[in-house]
N, C-alpha and C. Protein backbone atom coordinates (compact mmCIF):
# COMPACT_ATOMS: atom_id res chain seq x y z
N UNK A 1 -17.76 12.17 -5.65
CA UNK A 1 -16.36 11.73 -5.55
C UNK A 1 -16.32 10.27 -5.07
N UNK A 2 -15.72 9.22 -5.47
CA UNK A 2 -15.51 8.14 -5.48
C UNK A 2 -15.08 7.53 -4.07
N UNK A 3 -14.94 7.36 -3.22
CA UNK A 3 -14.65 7.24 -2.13
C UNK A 3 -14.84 5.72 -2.26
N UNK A 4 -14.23 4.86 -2.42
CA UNK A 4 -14.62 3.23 -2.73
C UNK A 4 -15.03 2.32 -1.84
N UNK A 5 -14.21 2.23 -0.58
CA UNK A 5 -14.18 1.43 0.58
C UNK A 5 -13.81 2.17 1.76
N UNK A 6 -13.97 2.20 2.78
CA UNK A 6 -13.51 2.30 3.88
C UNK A 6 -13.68 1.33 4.97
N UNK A 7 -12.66 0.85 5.57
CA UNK A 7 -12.41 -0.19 6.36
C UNK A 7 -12.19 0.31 8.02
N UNK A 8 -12.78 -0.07 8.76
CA UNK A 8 -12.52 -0.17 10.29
C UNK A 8 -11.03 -1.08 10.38
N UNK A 9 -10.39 -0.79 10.77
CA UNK A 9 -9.34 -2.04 10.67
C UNK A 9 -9.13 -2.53 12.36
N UNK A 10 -9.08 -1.51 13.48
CA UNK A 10 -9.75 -1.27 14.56
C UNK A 10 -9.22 -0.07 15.26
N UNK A 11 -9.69 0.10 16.69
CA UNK A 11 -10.23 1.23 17.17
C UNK A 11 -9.13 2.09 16.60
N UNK A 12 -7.68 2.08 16.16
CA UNK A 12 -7.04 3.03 15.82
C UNK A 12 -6.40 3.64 14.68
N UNK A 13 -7.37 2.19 13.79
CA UNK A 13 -7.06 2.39 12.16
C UNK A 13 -7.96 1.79 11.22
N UNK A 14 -7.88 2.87 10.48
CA UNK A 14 -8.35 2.78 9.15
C UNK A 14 -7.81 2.95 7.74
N UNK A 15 -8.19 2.10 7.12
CA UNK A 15 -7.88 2.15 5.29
C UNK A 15 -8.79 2.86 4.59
N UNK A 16 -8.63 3.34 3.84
CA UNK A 16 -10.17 4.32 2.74
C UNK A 16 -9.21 4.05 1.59
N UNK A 17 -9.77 3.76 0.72
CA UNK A 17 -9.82 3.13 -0.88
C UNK A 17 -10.78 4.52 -1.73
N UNK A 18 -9.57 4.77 -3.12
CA UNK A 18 -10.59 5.54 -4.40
C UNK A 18 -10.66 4.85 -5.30
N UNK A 19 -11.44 5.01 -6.05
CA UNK A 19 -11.72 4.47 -7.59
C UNK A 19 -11.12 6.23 -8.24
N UNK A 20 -10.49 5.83 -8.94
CA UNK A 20 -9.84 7.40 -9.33
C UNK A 20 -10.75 7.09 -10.98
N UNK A 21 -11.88 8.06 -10.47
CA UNK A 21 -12.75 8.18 -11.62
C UNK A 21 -12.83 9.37 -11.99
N UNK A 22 -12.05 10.36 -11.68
CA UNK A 22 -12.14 12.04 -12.43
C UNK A 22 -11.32 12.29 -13.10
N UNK A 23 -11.32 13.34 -13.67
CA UNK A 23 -10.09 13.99 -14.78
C UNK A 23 -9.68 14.60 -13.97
N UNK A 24 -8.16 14.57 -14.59
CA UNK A 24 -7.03 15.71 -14.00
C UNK A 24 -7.71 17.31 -12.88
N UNK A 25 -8.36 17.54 -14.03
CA UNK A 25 -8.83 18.94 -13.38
C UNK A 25 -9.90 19.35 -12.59
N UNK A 26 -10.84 18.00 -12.62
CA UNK A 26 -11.76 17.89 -11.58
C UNK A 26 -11.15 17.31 -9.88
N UNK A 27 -10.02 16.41 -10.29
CA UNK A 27 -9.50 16.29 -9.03
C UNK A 27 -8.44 17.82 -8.25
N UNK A 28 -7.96 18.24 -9.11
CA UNK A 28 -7.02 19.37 -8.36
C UNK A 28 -8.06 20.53 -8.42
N UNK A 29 -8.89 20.63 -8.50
CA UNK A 29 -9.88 21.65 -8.46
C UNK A 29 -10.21 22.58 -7.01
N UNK A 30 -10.24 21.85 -6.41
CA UNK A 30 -11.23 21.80 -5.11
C UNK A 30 -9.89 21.78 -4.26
N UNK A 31 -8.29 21.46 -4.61
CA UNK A 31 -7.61 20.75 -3.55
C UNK A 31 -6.55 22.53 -3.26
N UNK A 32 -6.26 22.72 -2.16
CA UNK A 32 -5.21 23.21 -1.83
C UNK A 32 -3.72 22.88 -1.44
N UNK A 33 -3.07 22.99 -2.78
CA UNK A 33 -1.68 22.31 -2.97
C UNK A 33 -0.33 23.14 -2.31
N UNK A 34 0.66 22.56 -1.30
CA UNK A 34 1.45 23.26 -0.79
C UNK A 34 2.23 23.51 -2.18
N UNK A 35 2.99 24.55 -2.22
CA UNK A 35 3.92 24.78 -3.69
C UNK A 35 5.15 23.97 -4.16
N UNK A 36 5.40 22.57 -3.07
CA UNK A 36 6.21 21.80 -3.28
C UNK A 36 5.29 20.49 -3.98
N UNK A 37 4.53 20.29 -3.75
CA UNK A 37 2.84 19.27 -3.96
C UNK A 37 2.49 19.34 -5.46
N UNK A 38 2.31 20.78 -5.66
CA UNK A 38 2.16 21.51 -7.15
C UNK A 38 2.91 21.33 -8.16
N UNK A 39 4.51 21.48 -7.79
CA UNK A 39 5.68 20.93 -8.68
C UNK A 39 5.43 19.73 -9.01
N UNK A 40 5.69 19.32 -7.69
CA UNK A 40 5.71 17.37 -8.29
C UNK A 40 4.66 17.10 -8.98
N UNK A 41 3.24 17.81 -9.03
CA UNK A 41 2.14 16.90 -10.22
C UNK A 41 2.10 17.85 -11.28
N UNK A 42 2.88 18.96 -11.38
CA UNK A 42 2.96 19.13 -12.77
C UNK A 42 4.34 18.64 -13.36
N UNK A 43 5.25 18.40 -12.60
CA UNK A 43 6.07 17.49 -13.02
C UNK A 43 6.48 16.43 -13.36
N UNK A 44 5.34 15.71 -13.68
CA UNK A 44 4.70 14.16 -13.50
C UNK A 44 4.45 14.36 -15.46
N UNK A 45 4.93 13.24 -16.04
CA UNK A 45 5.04 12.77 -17.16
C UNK A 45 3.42 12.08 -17.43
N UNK A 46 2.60 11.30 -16.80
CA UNK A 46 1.97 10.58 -17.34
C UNK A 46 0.67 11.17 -16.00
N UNK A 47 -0.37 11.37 -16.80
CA UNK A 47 -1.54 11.61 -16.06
C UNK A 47 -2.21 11.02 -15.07
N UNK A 48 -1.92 9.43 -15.56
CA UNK A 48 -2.53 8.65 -14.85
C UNK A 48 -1.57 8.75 -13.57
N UNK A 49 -0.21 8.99 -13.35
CA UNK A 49 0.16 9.31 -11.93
C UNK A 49 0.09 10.62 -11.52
N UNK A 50 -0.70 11.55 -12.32
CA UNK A 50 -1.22 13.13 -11.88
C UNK A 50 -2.48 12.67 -10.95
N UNK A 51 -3.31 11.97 -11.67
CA UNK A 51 -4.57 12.05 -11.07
C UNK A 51 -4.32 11.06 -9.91
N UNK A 52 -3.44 9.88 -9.76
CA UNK A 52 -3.22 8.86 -8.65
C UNK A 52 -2.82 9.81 -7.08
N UNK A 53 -1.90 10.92 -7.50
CA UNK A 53 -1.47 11.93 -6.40
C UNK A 53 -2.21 12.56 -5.79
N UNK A 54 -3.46 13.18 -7.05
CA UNK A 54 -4.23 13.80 -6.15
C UNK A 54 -5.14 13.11 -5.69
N UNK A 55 -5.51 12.32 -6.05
CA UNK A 55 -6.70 11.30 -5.48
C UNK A 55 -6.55 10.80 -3.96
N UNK A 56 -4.74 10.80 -3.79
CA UNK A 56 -4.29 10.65 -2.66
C UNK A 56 -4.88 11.77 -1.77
N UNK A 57 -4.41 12.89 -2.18
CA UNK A 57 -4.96 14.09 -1.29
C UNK A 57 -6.99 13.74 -1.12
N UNK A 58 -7.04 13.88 -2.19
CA UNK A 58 -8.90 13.67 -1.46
C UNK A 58 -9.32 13.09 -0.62
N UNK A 59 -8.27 11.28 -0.33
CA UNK A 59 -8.30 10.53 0.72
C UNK A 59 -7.85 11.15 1.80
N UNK A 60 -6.80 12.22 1.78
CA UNK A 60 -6.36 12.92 3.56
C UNK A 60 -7.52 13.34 3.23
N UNK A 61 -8.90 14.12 2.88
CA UNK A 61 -9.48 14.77 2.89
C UNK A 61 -10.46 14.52 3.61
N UNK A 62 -11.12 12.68 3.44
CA UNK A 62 -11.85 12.10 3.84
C UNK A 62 -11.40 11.60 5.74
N UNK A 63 -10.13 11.68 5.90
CA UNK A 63 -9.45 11.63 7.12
C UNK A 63 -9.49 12.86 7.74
N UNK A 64 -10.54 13.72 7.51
CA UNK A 64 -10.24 15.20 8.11
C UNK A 64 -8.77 16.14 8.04
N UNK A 65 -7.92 15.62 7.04
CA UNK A 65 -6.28 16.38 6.73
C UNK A 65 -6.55 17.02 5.20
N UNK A 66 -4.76 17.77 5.41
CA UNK A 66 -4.81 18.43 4.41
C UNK A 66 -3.77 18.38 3.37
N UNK A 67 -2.81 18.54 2.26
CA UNK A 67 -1.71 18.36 2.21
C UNK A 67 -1.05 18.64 2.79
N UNK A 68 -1.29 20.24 3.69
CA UNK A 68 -0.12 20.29 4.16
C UNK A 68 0.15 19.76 5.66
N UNK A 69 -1.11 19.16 5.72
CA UNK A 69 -1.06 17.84 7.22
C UNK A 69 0.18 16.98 6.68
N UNK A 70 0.70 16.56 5.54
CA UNK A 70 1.56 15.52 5.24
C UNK A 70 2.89 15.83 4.83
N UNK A 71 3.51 15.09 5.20
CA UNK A 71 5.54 15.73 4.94
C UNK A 71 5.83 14.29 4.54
N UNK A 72 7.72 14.11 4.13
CA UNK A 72 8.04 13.25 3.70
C UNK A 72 9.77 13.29 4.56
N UNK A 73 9.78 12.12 4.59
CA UNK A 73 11.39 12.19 5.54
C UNK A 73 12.49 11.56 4.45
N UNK A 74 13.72 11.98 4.88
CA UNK A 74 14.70 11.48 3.89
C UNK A 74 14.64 10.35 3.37
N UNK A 75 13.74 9.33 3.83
CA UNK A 75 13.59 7.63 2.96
C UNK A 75 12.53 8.21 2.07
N UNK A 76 12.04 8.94 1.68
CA UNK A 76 10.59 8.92 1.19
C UNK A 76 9.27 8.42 1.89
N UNK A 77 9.51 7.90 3.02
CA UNK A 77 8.13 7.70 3.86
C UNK A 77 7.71 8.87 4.17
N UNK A 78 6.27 8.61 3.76
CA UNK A 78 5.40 10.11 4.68
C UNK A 78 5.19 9.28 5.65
N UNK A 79 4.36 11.28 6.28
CA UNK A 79 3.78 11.53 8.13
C UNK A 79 3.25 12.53 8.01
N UNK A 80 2.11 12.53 9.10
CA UNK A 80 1.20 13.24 9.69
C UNK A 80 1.87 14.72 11.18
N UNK A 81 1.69 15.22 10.23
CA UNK A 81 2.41 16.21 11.51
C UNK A 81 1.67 16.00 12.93
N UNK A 82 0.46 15.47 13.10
CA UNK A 82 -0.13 15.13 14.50
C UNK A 82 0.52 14.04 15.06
N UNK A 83 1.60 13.55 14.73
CA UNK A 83 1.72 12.53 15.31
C UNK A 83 1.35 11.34 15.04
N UNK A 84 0.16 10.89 14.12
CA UNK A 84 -0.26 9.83 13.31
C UNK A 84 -0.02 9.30 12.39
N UNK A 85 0.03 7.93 12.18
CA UNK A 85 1.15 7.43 10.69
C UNK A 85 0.53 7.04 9.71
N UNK A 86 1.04 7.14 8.49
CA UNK A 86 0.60 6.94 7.82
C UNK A 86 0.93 6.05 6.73
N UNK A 87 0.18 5.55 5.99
CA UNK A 87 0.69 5.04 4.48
C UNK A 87 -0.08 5.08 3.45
N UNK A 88 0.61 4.65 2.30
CA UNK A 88 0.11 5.42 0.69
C UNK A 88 0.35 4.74 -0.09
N UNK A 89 -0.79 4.32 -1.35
CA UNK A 89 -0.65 3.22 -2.18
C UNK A 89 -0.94 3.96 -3.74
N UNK A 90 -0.85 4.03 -4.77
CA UNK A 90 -1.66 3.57 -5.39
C UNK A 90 -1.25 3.43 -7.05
N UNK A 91 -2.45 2.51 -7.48
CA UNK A 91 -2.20 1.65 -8.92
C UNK A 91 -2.78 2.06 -9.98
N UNK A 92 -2.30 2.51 -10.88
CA UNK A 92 -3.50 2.42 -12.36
C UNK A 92 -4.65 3.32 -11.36
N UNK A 93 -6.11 2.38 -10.91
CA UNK A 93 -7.24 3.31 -11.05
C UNK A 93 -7.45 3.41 -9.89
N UNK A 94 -6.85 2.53 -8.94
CA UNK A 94 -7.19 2.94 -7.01
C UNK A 94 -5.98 3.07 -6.61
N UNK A 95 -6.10 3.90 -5.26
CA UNK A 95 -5.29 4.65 -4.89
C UNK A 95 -5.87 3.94 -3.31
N UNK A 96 -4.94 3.74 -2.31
CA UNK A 96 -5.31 4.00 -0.86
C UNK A 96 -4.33 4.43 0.15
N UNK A 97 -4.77 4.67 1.68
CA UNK A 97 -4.31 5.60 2.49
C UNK A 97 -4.50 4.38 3.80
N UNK A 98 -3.93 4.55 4.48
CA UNK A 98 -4.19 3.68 5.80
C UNK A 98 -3.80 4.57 6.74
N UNK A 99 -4.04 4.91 8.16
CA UNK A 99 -3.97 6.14 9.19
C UNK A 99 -4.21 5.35 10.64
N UNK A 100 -3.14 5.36 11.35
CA UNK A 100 -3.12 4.86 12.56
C UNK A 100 -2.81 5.57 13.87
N UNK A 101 -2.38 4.91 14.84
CA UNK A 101 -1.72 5.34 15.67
C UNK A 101 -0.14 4.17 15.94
N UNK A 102 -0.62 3.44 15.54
CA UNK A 102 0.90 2.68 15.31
C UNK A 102 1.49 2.72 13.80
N UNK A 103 2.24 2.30 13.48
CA UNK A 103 2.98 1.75 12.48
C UNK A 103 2.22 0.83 11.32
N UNK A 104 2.21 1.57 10.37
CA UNK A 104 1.62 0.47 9.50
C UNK A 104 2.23 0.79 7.58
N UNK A 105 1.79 -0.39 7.23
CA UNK A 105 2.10 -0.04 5.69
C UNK A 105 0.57 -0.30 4.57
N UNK A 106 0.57 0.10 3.45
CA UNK A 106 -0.45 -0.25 2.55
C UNK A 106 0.37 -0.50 1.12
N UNK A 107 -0.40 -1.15 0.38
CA UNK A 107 -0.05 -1.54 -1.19
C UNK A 107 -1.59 -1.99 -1.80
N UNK A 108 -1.77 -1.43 -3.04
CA UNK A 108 -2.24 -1.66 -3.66
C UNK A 108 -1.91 -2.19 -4.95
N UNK A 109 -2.06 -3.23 -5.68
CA UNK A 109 -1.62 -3.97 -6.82
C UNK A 109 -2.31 -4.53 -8.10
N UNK A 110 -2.54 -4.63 -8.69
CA UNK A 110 -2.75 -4.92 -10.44
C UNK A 110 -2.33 -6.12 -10.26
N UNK A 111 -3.41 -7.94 -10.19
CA UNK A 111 -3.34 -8.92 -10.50
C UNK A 111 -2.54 -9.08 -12.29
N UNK A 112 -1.21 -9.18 -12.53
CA UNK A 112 -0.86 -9.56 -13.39
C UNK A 112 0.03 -10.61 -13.86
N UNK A 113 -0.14 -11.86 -14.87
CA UNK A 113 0.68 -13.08 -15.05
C UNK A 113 2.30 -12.74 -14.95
N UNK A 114 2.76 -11.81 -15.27
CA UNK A 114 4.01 -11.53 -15.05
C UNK A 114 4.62 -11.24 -13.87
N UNK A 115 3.69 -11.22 -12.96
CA UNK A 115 4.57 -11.58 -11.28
C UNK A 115 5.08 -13.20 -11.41
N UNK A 116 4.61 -13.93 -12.06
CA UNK A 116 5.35 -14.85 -11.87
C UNK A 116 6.57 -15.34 -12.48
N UNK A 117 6.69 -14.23 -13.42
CA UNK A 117 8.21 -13.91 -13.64
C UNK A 117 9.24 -13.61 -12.76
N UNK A 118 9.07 -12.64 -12.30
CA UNK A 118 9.78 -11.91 -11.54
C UNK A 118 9.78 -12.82 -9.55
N UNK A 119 9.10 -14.07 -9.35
CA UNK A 119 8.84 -14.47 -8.27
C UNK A 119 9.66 -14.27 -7.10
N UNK A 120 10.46 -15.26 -8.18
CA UNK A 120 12.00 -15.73 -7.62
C UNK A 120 12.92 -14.59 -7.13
N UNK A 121 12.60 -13.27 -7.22
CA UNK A 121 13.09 -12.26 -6.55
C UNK A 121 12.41 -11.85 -5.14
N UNK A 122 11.34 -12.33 -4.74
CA UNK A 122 10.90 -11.45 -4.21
C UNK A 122 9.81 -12.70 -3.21
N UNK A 123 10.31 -13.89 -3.56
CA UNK A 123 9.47 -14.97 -2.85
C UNK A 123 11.02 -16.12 -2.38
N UNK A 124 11.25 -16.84 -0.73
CA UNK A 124 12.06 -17.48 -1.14
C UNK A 124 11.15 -18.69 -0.15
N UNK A 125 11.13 -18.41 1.28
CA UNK A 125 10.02 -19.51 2.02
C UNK A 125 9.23 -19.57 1.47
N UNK A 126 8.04 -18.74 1.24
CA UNK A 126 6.69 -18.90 0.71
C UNK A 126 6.72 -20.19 -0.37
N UNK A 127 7.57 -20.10 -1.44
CA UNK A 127 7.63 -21.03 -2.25
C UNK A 127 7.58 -22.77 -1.52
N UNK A 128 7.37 -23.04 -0.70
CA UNK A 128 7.81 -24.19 0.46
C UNK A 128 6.26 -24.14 0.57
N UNK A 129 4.82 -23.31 0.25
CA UNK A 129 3.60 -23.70 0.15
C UNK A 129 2.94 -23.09 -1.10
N UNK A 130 3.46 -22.62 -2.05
CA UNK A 130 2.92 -22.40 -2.64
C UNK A 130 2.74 -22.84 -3.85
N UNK A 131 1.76 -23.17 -4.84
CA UNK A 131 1.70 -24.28 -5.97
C UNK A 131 2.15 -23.54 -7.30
N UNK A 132 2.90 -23.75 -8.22
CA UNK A 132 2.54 -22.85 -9.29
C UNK A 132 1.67 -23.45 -10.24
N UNK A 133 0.82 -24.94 -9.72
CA UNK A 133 -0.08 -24.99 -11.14
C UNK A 133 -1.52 -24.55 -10.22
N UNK A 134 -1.30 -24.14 -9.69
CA UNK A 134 -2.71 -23.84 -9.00
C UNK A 134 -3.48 -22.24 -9.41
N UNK A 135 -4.66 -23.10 -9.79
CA UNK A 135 -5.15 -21.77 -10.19
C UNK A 135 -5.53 -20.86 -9.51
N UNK A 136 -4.70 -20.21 -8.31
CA UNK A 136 -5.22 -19.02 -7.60
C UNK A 136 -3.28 -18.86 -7.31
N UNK A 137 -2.20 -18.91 -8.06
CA UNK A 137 -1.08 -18.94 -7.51
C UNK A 137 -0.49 -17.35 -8.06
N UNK A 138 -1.76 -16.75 -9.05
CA UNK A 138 -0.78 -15.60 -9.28
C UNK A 138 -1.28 -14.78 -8.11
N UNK A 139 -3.04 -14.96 -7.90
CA UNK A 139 -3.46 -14.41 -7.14
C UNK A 139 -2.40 -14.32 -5.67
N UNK A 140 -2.37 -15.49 -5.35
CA UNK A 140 -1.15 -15.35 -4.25
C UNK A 140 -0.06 -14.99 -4.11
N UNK A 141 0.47 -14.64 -5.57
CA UNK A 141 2.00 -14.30 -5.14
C UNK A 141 1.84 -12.79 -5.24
N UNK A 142 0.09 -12.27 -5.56
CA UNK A 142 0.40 -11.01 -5.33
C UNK A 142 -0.47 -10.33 -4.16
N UNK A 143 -0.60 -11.20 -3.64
CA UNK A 143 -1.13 -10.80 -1.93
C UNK A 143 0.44 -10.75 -1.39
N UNK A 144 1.18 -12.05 -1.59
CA UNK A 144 2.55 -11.42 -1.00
C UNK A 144 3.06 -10.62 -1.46
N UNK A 145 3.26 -10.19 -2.46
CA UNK A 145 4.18 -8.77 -2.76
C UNK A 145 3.61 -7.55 -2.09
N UNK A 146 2.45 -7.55 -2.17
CA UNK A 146 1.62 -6.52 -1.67
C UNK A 146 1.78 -6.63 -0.05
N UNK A 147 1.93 -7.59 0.62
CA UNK A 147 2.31 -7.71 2.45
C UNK A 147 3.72 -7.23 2.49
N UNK A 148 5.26 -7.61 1.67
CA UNK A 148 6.04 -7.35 1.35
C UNK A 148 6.19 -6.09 1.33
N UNK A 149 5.78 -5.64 0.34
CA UNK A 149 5.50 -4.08 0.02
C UNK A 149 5.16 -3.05 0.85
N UNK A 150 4.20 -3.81 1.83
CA UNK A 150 3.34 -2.85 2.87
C UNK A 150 4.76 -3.07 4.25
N UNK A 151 5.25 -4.33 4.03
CA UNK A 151 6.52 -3.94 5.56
C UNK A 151 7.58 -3.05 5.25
N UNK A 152 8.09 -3.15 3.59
CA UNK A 152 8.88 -2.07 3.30
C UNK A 152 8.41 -1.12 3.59
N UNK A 153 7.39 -0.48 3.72
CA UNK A 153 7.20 1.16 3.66
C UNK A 153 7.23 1.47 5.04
N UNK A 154 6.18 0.08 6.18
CA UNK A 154 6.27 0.65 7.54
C UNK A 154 7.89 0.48 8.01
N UNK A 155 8.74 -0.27 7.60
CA UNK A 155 9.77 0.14 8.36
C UNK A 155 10.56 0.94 7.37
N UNK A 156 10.97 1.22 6.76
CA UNK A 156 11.39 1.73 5.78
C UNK A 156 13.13 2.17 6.09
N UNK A 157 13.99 0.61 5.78
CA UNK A 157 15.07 0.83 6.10
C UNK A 157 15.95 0.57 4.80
N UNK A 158 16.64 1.28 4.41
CA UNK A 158 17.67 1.19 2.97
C UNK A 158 18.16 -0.48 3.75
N UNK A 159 18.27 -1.25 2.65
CA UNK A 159 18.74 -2.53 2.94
C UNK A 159 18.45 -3.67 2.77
N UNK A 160 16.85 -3.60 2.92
CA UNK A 160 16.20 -4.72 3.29
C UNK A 160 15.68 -4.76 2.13
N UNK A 161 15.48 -6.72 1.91
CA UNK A 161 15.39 -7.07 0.81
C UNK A 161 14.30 -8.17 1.19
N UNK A 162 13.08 -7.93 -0.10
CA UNK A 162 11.70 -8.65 0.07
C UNK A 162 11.60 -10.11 0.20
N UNK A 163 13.09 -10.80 -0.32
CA UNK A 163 13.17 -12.14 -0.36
C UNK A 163 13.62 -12.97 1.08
N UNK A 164 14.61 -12.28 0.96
CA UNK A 164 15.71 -12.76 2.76
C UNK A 164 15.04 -11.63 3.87
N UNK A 165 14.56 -11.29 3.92
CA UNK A 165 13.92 -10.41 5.17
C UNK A 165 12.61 -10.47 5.49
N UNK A 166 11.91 -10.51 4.65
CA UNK A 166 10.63 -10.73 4.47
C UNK A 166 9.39 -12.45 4.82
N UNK A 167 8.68 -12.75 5.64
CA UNK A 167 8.50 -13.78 5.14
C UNK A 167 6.84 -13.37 5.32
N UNK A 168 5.60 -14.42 4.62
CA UNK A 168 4.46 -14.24 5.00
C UNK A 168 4.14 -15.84 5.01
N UNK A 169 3.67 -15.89 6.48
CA UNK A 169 3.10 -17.43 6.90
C UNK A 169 2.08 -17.96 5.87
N UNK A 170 1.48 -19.00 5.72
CA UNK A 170 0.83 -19.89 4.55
C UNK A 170 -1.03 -19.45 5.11
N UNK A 171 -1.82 -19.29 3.85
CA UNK A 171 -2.58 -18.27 4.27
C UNK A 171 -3.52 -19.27 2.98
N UNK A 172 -4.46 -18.64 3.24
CA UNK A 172 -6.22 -19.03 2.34
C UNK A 172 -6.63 -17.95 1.78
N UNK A 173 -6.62 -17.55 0.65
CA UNK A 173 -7.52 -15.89 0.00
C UNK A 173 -8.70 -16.18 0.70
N UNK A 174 -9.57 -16.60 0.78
CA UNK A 174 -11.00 -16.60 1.66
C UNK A 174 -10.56 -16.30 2.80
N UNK A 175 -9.25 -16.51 4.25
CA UNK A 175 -9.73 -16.34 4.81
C UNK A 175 -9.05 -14.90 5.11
N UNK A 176 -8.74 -13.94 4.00
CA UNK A 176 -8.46 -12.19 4.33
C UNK A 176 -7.59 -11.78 5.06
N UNK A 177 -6.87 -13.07 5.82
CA UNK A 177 -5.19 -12.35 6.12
C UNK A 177 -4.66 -13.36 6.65
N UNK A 178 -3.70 -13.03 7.34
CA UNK A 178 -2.01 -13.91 7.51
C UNK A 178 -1.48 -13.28 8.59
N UNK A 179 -0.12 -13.44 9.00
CA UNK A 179 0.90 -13.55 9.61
C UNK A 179 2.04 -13.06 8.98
N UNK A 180 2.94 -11.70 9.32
CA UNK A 180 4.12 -11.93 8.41
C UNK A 180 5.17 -11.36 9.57
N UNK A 181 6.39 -12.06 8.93
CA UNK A 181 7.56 -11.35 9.71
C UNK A 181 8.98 -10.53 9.19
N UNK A 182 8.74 -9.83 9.57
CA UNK A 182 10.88 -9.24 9.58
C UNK A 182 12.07 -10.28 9.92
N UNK A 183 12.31 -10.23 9.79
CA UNK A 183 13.75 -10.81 10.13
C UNK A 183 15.17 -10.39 9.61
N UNK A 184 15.64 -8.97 10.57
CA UNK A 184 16.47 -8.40 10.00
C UNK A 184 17.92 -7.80 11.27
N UNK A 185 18.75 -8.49 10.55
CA UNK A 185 19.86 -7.83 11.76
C UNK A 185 19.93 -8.41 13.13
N UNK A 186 19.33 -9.71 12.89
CA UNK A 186 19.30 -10.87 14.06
C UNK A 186 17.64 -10.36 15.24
N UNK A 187 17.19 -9.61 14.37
CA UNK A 187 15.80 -9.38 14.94
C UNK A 187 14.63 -9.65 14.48
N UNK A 188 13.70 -10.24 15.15
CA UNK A 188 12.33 -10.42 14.34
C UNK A 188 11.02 -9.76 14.70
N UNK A 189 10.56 -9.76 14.10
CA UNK A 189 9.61 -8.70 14.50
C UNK A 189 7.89 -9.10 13.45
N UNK A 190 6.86 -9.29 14.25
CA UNK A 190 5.57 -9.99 13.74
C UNK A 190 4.81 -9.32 13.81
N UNK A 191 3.90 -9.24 12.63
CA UNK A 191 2.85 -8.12 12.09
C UNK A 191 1.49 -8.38 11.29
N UNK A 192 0.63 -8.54 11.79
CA UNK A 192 -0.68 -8.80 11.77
C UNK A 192 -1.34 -8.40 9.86
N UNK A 193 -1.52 -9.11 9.37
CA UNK A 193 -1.65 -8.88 7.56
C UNK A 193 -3.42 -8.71 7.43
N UNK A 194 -3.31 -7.94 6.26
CA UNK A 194 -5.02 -8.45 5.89
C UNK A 194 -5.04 -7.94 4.16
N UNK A 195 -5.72 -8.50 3.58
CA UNK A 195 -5.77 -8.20 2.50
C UNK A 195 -7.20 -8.25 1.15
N UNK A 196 -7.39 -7.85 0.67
CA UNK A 196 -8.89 -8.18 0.20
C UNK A 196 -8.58 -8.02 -1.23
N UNK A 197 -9.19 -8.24 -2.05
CA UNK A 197 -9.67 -8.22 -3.73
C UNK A 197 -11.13 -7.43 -4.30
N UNK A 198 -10.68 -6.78 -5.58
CA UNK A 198 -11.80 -6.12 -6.14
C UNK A 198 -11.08 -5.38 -7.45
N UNK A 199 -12.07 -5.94 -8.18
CA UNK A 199 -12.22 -5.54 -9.50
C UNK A 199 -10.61 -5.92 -10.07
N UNK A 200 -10.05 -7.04 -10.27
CA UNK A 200 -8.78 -7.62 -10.45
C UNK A 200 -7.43 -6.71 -9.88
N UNK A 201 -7.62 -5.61 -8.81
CA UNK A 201 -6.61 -5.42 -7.70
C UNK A 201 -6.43 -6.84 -6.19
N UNK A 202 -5.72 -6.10 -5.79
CA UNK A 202 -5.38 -6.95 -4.74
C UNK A 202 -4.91 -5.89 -3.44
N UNK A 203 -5.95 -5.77 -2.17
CA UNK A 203 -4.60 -4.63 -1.75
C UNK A 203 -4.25 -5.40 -0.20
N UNK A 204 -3.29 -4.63 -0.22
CA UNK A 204 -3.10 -5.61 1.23
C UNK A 204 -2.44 -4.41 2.52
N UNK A 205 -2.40 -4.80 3.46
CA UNK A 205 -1.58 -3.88 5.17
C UNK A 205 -1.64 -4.66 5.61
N UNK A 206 -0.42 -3.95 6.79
CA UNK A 206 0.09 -4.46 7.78
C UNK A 206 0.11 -3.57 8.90
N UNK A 207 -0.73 -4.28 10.16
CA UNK A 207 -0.10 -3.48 11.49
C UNK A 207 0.57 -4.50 12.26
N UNK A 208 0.82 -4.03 13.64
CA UNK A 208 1.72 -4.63 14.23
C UNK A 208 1.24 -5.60 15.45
C-alpha cells in the first residue's frame, strides 16, 4: 500500500501523503465502512473520487483510526471523536490527512496554467510580490491557493473569502514555507505555512 510521505510537522502533528495506486476494489477491500461512508462512495459518479475517499480512510489507518473514528459537522469539516483535529485533501492521484492537537488545515493541488486564470479571484496582496513573467509564478500562485485553502478548512466559517480575508506573506519555493494571516471581522489571526512539491502536485498546511 502506497503510503507516500509522512512528515513530522512537530511533537503534535503530522501529515501522511498516498499515491492512490490501487483499484477501486483493492482499496475498499480490507476497509470497514460505517453505512453512511458506504453510500457516499457508491454514490460517487467518477472513480477516481471513489478511490480518493478511500485512500483517505487507509491514511486514518496509518494514524491508528478508523472511519468510524471520523464524523463531519454541519460546515462539512471533519473530526476525530478523541478530541484530535483533523484535515483532508485530496487530488487526482494523492490524497492527504494532517492530525494534530491544534487546529490545522491541508490541500493538496494539481500544478495547472489555468490558475492563472482564475488569480484575480483568489489573490489580491500577494499580487504586490508576485511576477507573472516569472517562471515559477504558476508554481506560486498555487502554493497560495493551497495555504488559502488549508485556512478555509481550519477555520471553516460560511463567509470568508480567499481574496479579502486571506493573505500569505512573500515567500521562496526553496525555502518550504511562509507566514499567513486571517483577517476577518476586525480580527487577525497568524498561522505558521509549509508546503512542499512532488511529482507536479503542490501540497501545502497550516498550523497555528
Amino acid at each position: 500500500m502506497p503510503l507516500y510521505k509522512s512528515l513530522s510537522v512537530n511533537s503534535q502533528t503530522t501529515v501522511k501523503i498516498w499515491k492512490i495506486e490501487e483499484s477501486y476494489d483493492d482499496l475498499i477491500q480490507p476497509l470497514n465502512l460505517k453505512p453512511n461512508s458506504l453510500e457516499r462512495v457508491l454514490g460517487m459518479k467518477s472513480e477516481l473520487h471513489q478511490r480518493g475517499f478511500l485512500s483517505v480512510r487507509h491514511l486514518l489507518r496509518e494514524f491508528g483510526y478508523t472511519d468510524q473514528d471520523l464524523y463531519y459537522d454541519n460546515y462539512g469539516k471533519p473530526h476525530l471523536k478523541d478530541g484530535k483535529h483533523i484535515s483532508i485533501t485530496h487530488s487526482f492521484i494523492f490524497s492527504g490527512v494532517i492530525v494534530s492537537d491544534d487546529e490545522v488545515g491541508i490541500d493538496i493541488e494539481k500544478q495547472r496554467d489555468k490558475i492563472g486564470i482564475i488569480a484575480h479571484k483568489f489573490v489580491d496582496y500577494e499580487f504586490n510580490y508576485l511576477n507573472k513573467e516569472a517562471e515559477d509564478y504558476i508554481r506560486k500562485l498555487t502554493i497560495i491557493w493551497g495555504i488559502k485553502e488549508s485556512l478555509y478548512k481550519l477555520f471553516a466559517t460560511p463567509g470568508m473569502l480567499f481574496r479579502e480575508h486571506f493573505l500569505a506573506i512573500p515567500f521562496m519555493i526553496e525555502d518550504g514555507k511562509t507566514v499567513a494571516w486571517i483577517d476577518y471581522e476586525g480580527k487577525k489571526y497568524r498561522y505558521n505555512t509549509a508546503f512542499l512539491e512532488f511529482e507536479g502536485f503542490t501540497c501545502a498546511y497550516v498550523v497555528p
